[in-house]
N, C-alpha and C. Protein backbone atom coordinates (compact mmCIF):
# COMPACT_ATOMS: atom_id res chain seq x y z
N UNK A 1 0.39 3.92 -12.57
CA UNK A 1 0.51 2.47 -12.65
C UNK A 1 -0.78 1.81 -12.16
N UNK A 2 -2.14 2.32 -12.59
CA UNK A 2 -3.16 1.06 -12.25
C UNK A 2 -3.99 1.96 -11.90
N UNK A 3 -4.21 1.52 -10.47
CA UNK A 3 -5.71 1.92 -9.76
C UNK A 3 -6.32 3.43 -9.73
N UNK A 4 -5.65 4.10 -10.19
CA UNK A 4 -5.93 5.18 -9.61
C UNK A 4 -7.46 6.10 -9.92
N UNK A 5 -8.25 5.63 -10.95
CA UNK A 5 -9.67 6.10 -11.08
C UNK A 5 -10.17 4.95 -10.58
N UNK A 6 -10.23 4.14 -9.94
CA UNK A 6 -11.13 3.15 -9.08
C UNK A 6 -10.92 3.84 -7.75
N UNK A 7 -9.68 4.29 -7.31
CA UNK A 7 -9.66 5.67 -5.45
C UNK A 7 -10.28 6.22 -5.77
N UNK A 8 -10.06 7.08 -6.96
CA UNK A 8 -10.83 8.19 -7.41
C UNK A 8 -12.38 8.56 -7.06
N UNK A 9 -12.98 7.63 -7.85
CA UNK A 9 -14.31 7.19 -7.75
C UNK A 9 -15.14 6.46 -6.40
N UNK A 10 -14.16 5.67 -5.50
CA UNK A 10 -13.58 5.71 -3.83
C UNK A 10 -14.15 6.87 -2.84
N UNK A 11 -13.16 8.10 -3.46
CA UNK A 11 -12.96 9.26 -2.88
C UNK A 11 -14.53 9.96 -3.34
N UNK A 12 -14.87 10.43 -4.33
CA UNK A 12 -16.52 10.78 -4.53
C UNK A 12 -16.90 10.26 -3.83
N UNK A 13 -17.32 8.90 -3.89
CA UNK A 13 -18.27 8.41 -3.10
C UNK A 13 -18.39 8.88 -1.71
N UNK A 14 -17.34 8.70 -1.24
CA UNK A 14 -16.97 9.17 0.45
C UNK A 14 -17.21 10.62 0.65
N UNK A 15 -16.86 11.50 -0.57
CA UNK A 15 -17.56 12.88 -0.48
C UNK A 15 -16.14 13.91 -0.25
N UNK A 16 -14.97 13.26 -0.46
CA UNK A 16 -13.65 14.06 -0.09
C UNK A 16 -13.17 14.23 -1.70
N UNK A 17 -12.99 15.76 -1.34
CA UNK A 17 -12.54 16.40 -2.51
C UNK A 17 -10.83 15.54 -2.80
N UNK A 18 -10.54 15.34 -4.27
CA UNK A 18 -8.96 15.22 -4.27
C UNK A 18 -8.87 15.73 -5.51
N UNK A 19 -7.26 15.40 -5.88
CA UNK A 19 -6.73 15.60 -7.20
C UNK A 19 -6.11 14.58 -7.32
N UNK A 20 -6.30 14.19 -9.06
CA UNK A 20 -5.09 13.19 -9.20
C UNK A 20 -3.99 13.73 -9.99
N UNK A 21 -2.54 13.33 -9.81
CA UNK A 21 -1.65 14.48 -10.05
C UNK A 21 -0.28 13.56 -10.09
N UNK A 22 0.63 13.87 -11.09
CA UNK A 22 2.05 13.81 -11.09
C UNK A 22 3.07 15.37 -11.04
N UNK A 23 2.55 16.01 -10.21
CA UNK A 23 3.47 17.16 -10.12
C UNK A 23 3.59 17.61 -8.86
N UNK A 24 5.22 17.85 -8.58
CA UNK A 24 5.39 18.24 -7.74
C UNK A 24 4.61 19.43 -6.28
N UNK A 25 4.43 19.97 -7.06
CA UNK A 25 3.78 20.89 -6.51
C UNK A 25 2.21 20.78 -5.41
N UNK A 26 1.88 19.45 -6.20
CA UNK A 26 0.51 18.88 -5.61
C UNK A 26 0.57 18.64 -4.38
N UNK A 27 1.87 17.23 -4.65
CA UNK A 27 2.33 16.21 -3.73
C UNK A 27 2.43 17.49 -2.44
N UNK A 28 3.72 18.38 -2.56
CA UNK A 28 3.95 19.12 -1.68
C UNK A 28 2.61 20.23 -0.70
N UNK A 29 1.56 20.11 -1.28
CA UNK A 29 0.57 20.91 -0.89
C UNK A 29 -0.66 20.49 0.15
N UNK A 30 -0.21 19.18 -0.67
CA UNK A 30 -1.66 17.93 -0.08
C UNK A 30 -1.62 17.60 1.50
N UNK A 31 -2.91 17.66 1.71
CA UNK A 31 -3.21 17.58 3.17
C UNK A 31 -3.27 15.83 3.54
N UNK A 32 -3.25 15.24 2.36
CA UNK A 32 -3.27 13.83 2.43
C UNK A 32 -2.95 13.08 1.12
N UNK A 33 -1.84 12.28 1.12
CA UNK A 33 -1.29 11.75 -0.25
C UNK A 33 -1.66 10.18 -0.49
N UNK A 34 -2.00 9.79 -1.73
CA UNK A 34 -2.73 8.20 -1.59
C UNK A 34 -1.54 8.05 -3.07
N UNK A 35 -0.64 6.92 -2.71
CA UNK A 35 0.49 6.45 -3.69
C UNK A 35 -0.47 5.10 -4.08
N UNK A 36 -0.95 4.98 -5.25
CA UNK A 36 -1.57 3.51 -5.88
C UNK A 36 -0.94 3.17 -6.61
N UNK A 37 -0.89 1.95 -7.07
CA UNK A 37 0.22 1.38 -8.11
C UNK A 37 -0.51 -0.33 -8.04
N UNK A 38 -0.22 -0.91 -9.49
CA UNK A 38 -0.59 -2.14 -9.74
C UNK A 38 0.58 -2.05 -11.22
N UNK A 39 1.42 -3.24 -11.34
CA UNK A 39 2.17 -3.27 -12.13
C UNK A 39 3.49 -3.77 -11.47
N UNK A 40 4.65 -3.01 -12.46
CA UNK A 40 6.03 -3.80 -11.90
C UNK A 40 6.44 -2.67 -11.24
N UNK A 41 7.32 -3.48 -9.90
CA UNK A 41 8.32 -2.75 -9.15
C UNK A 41 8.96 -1.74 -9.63
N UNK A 42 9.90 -2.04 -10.56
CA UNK A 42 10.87 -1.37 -11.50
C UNK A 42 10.50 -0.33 -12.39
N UNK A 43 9.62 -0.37 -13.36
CA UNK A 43 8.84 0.35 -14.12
C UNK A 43 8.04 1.27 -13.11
N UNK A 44 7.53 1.15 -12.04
CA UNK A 44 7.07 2.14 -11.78
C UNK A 44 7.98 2.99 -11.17
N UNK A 45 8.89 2.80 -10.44
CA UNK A 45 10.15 3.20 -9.45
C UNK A 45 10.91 4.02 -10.60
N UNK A 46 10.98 4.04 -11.98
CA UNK A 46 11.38 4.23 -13.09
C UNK A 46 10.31 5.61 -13.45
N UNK A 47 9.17 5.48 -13.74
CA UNK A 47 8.70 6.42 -13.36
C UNK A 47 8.14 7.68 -12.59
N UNK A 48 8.28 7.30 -11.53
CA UNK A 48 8.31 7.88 -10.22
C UNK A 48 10.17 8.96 -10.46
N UNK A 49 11.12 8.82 -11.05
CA UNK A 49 12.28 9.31 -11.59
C UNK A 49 12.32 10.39 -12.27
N UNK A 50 11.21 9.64 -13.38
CA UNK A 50 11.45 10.39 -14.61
C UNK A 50 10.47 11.38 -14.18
N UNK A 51 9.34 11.34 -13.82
CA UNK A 51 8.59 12.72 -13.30
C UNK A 51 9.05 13.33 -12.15
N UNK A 52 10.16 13.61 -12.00
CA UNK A 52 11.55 14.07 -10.43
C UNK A 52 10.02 13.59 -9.63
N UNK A 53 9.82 12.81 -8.80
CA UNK A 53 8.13 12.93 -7.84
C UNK A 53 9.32 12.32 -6.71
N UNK A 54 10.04 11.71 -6.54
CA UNK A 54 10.89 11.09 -5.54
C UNK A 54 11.35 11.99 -4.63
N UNK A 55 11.72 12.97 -4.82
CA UNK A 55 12.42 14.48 -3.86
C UNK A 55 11.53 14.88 -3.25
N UNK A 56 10.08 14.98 -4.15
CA UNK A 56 9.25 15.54 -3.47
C UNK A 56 8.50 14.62 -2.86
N UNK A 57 7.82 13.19 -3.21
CA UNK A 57 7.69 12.74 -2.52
C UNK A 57 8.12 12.64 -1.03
N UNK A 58 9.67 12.15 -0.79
CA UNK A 58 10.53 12.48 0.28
C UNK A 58 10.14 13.67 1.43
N UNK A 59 9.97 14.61 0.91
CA UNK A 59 10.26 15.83 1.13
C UNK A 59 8.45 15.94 1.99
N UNK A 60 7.87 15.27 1.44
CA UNK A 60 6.39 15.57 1.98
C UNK A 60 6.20 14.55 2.90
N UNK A 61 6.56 13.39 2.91
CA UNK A 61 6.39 12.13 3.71
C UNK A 61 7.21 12.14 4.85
N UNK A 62 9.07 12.27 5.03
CA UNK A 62 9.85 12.37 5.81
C UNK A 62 9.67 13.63 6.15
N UNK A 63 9.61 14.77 5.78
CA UNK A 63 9.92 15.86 6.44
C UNK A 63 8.85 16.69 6.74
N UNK A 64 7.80 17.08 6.13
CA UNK A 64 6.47 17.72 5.98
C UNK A 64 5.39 16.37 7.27
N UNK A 65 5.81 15.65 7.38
CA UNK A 65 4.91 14.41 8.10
C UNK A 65 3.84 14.33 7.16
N UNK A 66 3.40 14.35 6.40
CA UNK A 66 2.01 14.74 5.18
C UNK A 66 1.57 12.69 5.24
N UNK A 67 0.62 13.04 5.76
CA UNK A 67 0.14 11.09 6.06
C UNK A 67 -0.28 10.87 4.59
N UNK A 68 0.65 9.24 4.24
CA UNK A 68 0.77 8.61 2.70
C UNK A 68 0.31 7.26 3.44
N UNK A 69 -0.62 6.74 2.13
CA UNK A 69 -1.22 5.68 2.14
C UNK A 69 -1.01 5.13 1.19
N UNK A 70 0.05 3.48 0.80
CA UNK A 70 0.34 3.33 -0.33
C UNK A 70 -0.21 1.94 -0.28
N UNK A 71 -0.74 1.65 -1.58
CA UNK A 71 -2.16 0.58 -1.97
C UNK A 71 -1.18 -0.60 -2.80
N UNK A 72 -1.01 -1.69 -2.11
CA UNK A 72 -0.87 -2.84 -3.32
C UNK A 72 0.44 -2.32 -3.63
N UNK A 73 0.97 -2.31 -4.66
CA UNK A 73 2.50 -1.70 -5.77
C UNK A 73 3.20 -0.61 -4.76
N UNK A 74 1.92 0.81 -4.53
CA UNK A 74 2.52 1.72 -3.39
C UNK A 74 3.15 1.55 -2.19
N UNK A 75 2.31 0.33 -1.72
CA UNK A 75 2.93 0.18 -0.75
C UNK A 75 4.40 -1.04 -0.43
N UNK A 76 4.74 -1.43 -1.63
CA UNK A 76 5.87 -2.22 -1.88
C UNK A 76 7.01 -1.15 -2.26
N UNK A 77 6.26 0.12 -2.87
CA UNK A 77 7.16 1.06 -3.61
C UNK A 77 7.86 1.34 -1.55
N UNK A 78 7.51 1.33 -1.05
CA UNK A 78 7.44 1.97 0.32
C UNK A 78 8.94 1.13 1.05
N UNK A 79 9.28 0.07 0.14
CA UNK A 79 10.54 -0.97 0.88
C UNK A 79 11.78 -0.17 1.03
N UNK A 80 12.73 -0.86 0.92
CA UNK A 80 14.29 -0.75 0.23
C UNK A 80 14.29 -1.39 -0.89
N UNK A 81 14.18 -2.66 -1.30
CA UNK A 81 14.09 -2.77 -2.45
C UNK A 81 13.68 -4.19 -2.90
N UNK A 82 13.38 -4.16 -4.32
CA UNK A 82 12.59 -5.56 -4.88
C UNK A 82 13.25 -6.46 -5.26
N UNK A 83 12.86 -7.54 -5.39
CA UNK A 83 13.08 -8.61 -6.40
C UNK A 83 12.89 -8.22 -7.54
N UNK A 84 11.46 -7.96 -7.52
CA UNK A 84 10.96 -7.98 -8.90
C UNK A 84 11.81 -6.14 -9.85
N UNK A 85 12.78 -6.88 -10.61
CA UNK A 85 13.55 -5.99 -11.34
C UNK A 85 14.92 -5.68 -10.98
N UNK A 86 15.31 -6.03 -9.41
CA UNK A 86 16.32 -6.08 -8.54
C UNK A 86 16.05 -4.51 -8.69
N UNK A 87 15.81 -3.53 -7.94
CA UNK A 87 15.23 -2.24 -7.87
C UNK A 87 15.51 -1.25 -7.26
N UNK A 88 16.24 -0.69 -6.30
CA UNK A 88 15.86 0.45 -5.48
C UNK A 88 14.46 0.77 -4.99
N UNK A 89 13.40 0.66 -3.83
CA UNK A 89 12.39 1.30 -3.51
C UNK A 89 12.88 2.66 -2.92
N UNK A 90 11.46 3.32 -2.39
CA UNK A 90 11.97 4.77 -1.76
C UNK A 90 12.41 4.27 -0.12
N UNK A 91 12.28 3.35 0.61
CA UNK A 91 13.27 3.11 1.59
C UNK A 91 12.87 3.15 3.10
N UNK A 92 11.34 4.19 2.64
CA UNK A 92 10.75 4.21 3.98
C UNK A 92 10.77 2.68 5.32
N UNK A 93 10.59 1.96 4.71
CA UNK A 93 10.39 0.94 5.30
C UNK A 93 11.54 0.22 5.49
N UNK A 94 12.36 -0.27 6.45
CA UNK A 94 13.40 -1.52 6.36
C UNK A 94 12.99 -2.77 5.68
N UNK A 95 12.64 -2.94 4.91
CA UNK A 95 11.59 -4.08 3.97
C UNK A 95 12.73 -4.25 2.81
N UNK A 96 11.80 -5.56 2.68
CA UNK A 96 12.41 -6.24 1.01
C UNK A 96 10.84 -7.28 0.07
N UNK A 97 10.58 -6.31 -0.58
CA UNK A 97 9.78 -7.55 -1.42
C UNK A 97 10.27 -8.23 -2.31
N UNK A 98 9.34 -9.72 -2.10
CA UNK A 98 10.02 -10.89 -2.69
C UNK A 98 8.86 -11.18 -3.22
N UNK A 99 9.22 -12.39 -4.06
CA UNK A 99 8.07 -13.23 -4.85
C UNK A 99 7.35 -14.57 -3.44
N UNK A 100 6.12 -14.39 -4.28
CA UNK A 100 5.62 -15.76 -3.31
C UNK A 100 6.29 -16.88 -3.62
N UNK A 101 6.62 -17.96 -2.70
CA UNK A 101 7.21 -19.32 -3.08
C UNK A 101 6.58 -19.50 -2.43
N UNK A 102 5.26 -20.36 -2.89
CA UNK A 102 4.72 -21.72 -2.47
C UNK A 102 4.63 -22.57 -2.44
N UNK A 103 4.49 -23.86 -1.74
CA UNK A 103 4.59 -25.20 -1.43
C UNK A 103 3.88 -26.05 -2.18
N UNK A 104 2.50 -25.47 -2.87
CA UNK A 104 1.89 -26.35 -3.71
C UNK A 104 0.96 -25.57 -4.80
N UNK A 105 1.88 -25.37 -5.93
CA UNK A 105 1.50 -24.14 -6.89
C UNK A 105 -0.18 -24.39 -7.19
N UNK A 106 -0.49 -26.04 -7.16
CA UNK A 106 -1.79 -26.11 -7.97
C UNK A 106 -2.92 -25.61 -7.16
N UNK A 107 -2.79 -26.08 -5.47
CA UNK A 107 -3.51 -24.97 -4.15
C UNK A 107 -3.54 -23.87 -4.35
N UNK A 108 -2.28 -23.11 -4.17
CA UNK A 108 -1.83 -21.79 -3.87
C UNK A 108 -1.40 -21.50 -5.19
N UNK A 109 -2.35 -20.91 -6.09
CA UNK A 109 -1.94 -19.98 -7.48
C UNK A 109 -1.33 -18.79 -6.96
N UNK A 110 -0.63 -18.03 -8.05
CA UNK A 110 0.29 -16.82 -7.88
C UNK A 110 0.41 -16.32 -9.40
N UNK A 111 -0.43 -15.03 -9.40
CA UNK A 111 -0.56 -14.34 -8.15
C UNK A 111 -1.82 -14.68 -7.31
N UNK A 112 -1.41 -14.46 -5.64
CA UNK A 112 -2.92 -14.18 -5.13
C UNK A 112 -3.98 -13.28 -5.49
N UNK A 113 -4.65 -14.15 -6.17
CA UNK A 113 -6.30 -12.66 -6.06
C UNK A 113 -7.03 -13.87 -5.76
N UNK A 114 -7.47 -12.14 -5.10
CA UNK A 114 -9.23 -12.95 -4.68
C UNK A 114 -9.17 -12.43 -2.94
N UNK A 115 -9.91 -12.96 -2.10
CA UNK A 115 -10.57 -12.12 -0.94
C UNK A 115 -9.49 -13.33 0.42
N UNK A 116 -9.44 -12.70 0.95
CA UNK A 116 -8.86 -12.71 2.10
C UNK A 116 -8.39 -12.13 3.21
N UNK A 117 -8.20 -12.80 4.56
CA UNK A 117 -8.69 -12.01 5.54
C UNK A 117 -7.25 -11.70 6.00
N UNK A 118 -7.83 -10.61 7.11
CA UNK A 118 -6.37 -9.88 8.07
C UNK A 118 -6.57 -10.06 9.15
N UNK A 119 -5.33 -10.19 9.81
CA UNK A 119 -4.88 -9.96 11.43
C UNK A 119 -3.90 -9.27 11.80
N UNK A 120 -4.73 -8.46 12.68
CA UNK A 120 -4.47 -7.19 13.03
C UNK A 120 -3.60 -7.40 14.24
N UNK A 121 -2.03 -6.98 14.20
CA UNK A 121 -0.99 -7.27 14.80
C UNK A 121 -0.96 -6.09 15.74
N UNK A 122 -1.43 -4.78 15.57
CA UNK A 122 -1.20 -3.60 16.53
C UNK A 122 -2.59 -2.78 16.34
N UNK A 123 -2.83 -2.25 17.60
CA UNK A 123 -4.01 -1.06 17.20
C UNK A 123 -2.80 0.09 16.59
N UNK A 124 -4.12 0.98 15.64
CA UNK A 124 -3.74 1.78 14.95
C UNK A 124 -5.20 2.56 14.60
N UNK A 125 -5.76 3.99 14.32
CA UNK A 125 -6.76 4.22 13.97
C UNK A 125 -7.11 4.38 12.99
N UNK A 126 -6.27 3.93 11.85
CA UNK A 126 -6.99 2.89 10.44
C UNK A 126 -7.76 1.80 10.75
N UNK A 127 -7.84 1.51 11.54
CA UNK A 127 -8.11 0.10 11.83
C UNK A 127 -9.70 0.11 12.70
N UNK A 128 -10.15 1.48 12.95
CA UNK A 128 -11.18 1.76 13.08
C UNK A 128 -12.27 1.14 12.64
N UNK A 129 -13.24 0.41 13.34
CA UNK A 129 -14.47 -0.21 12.76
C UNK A 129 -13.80 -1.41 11.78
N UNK A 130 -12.66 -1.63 11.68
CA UNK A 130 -12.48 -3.01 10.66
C UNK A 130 -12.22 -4.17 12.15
N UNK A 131 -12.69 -5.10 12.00
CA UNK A 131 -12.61 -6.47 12.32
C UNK A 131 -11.40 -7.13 12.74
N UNK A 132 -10.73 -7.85 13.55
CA UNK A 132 -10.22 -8.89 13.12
C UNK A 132 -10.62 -9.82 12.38
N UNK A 133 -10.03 -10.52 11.51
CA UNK A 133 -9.85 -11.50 10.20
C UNK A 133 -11.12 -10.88 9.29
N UNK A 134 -11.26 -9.31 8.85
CA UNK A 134 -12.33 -8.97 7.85
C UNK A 134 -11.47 -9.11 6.73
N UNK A 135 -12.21 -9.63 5.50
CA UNK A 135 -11.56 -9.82 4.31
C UNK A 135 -11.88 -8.58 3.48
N UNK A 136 -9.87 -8.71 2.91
CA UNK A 136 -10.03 -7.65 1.51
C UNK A 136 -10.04 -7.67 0.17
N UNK A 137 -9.68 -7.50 -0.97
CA UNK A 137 -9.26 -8.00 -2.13
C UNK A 137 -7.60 -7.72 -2.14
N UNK A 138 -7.61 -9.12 -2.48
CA UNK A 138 -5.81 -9.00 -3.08
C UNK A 138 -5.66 -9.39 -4.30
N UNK A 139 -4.70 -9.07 -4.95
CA UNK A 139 -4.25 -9.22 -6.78
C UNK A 139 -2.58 -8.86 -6.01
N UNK A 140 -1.21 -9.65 -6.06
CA UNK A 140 -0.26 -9.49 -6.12
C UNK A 140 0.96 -10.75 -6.09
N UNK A 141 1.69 -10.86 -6.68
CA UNK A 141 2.43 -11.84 -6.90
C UNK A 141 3.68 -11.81 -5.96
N UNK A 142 3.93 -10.86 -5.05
CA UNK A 142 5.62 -10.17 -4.47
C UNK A 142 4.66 -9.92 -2.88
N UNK A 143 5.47 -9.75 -2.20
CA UNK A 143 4.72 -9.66 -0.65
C UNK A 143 6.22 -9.09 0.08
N UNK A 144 5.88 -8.36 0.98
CA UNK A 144 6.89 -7.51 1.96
C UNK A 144 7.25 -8.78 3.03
N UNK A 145 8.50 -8.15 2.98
CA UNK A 145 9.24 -8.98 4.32
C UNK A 145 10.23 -7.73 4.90
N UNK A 146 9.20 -7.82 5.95
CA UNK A 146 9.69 -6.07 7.34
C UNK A 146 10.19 -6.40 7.96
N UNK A 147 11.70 -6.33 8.57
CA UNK A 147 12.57 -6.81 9.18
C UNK A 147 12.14 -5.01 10.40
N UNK A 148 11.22 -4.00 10.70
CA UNK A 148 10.62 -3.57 11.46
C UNK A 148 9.14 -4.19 11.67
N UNK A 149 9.60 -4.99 12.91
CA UNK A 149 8.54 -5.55 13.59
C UNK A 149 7.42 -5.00 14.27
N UNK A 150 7.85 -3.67 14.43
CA UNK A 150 6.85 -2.80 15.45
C UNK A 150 5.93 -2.13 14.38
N UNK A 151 6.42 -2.05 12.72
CA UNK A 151 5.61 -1.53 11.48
C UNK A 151 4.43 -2.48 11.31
N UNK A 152 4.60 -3.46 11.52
CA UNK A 152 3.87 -4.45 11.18
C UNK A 152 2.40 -3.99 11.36
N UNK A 153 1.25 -4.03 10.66
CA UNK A 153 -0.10 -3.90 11.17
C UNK A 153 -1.12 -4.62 10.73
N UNK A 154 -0.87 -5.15 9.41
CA UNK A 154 -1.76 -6.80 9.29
C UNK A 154 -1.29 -7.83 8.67
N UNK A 155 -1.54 -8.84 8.89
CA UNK A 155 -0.61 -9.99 8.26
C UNK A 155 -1.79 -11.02 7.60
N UNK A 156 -1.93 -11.76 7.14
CA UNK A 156 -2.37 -12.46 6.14
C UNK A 156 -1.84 -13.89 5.57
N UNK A 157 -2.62 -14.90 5.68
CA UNK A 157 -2.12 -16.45 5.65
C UNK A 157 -2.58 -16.47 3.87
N UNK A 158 -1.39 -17.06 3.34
CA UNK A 158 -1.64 -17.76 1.61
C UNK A 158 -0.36 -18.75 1.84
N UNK A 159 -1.03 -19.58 2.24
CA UNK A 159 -0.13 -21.00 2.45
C UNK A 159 0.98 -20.54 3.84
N UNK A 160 1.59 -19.34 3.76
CA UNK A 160 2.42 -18.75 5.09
C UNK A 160 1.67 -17.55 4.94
N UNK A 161 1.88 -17.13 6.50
CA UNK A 161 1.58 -15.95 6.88
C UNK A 161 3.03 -14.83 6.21
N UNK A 162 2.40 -13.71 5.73
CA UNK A 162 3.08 -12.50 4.90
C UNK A 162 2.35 -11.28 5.50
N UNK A 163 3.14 -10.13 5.30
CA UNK A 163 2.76 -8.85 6.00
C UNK A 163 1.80 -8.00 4.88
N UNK A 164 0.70 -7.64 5.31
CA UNK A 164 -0.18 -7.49 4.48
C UNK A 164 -0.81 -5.99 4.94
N UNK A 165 0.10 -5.46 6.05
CA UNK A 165 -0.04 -3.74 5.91
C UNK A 165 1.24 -3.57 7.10
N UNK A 166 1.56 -2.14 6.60
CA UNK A 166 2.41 -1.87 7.16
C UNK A 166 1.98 0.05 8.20
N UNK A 167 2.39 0.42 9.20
CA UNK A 167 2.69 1.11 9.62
C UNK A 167 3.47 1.73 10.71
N UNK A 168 4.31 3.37 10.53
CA UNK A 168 4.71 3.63 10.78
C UNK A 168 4.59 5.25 11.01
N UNK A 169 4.31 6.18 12.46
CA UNK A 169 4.01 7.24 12.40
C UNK A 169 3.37 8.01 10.98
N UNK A 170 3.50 8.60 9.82
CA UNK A 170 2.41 9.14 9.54
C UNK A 170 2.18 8.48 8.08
N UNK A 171 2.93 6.95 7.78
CA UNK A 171 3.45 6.25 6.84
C UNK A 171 2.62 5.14 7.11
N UNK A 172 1.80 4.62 6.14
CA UNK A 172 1.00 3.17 6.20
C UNK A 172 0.88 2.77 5.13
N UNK A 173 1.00 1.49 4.69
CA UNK A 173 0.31 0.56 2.94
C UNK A 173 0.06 -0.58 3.27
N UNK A 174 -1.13 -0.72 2.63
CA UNK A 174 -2.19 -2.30 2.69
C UNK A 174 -1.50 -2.77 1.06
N UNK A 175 -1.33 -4.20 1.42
CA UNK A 175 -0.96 -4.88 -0.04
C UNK A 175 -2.49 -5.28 -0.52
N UNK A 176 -3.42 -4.96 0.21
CA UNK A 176 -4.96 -4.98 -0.73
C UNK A 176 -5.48 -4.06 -1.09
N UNK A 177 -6.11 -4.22 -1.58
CA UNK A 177 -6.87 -3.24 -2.26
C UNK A 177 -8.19 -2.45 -2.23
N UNK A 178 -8.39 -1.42 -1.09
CA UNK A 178 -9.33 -1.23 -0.10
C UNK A 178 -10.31 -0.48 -1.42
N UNK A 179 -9.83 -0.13 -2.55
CA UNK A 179 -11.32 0.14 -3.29
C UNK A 179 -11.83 -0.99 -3.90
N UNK A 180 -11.32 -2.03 -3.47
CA UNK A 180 -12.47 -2.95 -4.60
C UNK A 180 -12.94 -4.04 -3.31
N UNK A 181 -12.57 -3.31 -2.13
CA UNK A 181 -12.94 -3.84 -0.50
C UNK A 181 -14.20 -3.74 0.49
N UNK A 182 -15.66 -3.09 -1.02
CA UNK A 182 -16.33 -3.26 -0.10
C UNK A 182 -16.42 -2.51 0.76
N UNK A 183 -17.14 -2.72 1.90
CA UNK A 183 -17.33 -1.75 3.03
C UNK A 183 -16.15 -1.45 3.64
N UNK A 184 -15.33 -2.72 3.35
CA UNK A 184 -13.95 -2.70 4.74
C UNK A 184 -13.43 -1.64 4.44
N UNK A 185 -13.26 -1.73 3.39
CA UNK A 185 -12.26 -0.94 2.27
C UNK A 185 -12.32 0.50 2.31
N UNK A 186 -14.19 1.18 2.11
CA UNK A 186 -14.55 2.56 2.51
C UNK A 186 -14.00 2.83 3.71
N UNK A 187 -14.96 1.91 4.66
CA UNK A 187 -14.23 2.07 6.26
C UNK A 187 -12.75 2.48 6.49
N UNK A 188 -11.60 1.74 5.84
CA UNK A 188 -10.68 2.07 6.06
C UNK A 188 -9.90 3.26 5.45
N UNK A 189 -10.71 3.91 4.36
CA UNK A 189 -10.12 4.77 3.21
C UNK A 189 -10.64 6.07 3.68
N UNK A 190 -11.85 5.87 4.73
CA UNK A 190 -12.58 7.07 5.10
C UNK A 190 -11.69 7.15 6.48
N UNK A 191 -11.11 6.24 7.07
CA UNK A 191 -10.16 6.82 8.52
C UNK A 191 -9.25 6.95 8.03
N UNK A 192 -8.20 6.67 7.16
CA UNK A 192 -7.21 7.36 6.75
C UNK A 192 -7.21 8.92 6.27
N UNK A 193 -8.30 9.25 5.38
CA UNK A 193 -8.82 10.70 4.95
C UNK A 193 -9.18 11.72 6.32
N UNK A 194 -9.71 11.18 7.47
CA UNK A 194 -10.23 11.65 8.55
C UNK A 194 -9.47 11.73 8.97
N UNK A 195 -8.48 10.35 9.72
CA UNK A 195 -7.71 10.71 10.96
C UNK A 195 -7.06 11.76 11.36
């Protein structure tokens, strides 16, 4: 669903070997899993099915601890479940994404894209060398609402403040988009690969 030769090309740069892969077998092997997605809730959650990747997903994230980093879509895939499609997510998260409702559509277009900054609600060592309020790229129309407060790890003002990364022991997703982020973006894509 989207990004996935823009990590790709991410990952070269940074000099870390990967694979890109829909088979089980990968997921289960990988010393580090990156879930990207740009598109719909539903349709991808739909695919994620039809290639069985959900068991194993599961199976590598909850039980294997195998640290997942899910980007934008991935990391919404990461809720209980959407609006957008009324959906099932995989659940990790006590979350619900919703659509933006804003107060003044002609200000605040939707979807958000374009660059904007974070605040960083908890240390975490993703968060290595990034800033408070350093800006990332965002493109997304739906935004998480984490009813786990202690997941919380950056939040982000577009007319209201919305949760704009999430983590949890070996489980984290930025609703931006750290390859088209610039330095922040390496910075943060190279401590996730490291940590």
């Amino acid at each position: 669903m989207g990004n996935i030769h823009s990590i790709g090309r991410k990952m070269k740069l940074l000099g870390f070997s990967f694979i890109i892969s829909s088979k089980a077998e990968d997921i289960l092997s990988a010393d580090r899993i990156i879930l990207p997605g740009v598109g719909h809730f539903g349709k991808a959650m739909r695919n994620l099915k039809e290639l069985n990747l959900i068991e194993s997903l599961n199976e590598a994230v909850l039980v294997k601890k195998t640290p997942v980093l899910g980007i934008c879509l991935g990391m919404q895939l990461m809720a209980r479940s959407s609006k957008e499609g009324n959906t099932q997510g995989l659940g990790w998260f006590d979350a619900e994404v919703i659509p933006f409702t804003v107060s003044d559509s002609f200000k605040y277009k939707v979807p958000h894209t374009g660059w904007n900054s974070i605040q960083k609600q908890k240390e975490s060592s993703i968060n290595g060398g990034i800033s408070d309020e350093e800006f990332f790229y965002f493109v997304h129309s739906f935004h998480f609402i984490c009813s786990e407060k202690s997941a919380i790890l950056h939040t982000t003002i577009y007319d209201y403040e919305f949760v704009s990364a999430v983590e949890k022991e070996n489980i984290t997703g930025v609703q931006y988009h750290p390859e088209k982020s610039h330095e922040a973006g390496l910075t943060l894509l190279r401590n996730f690969i490291s940590g």
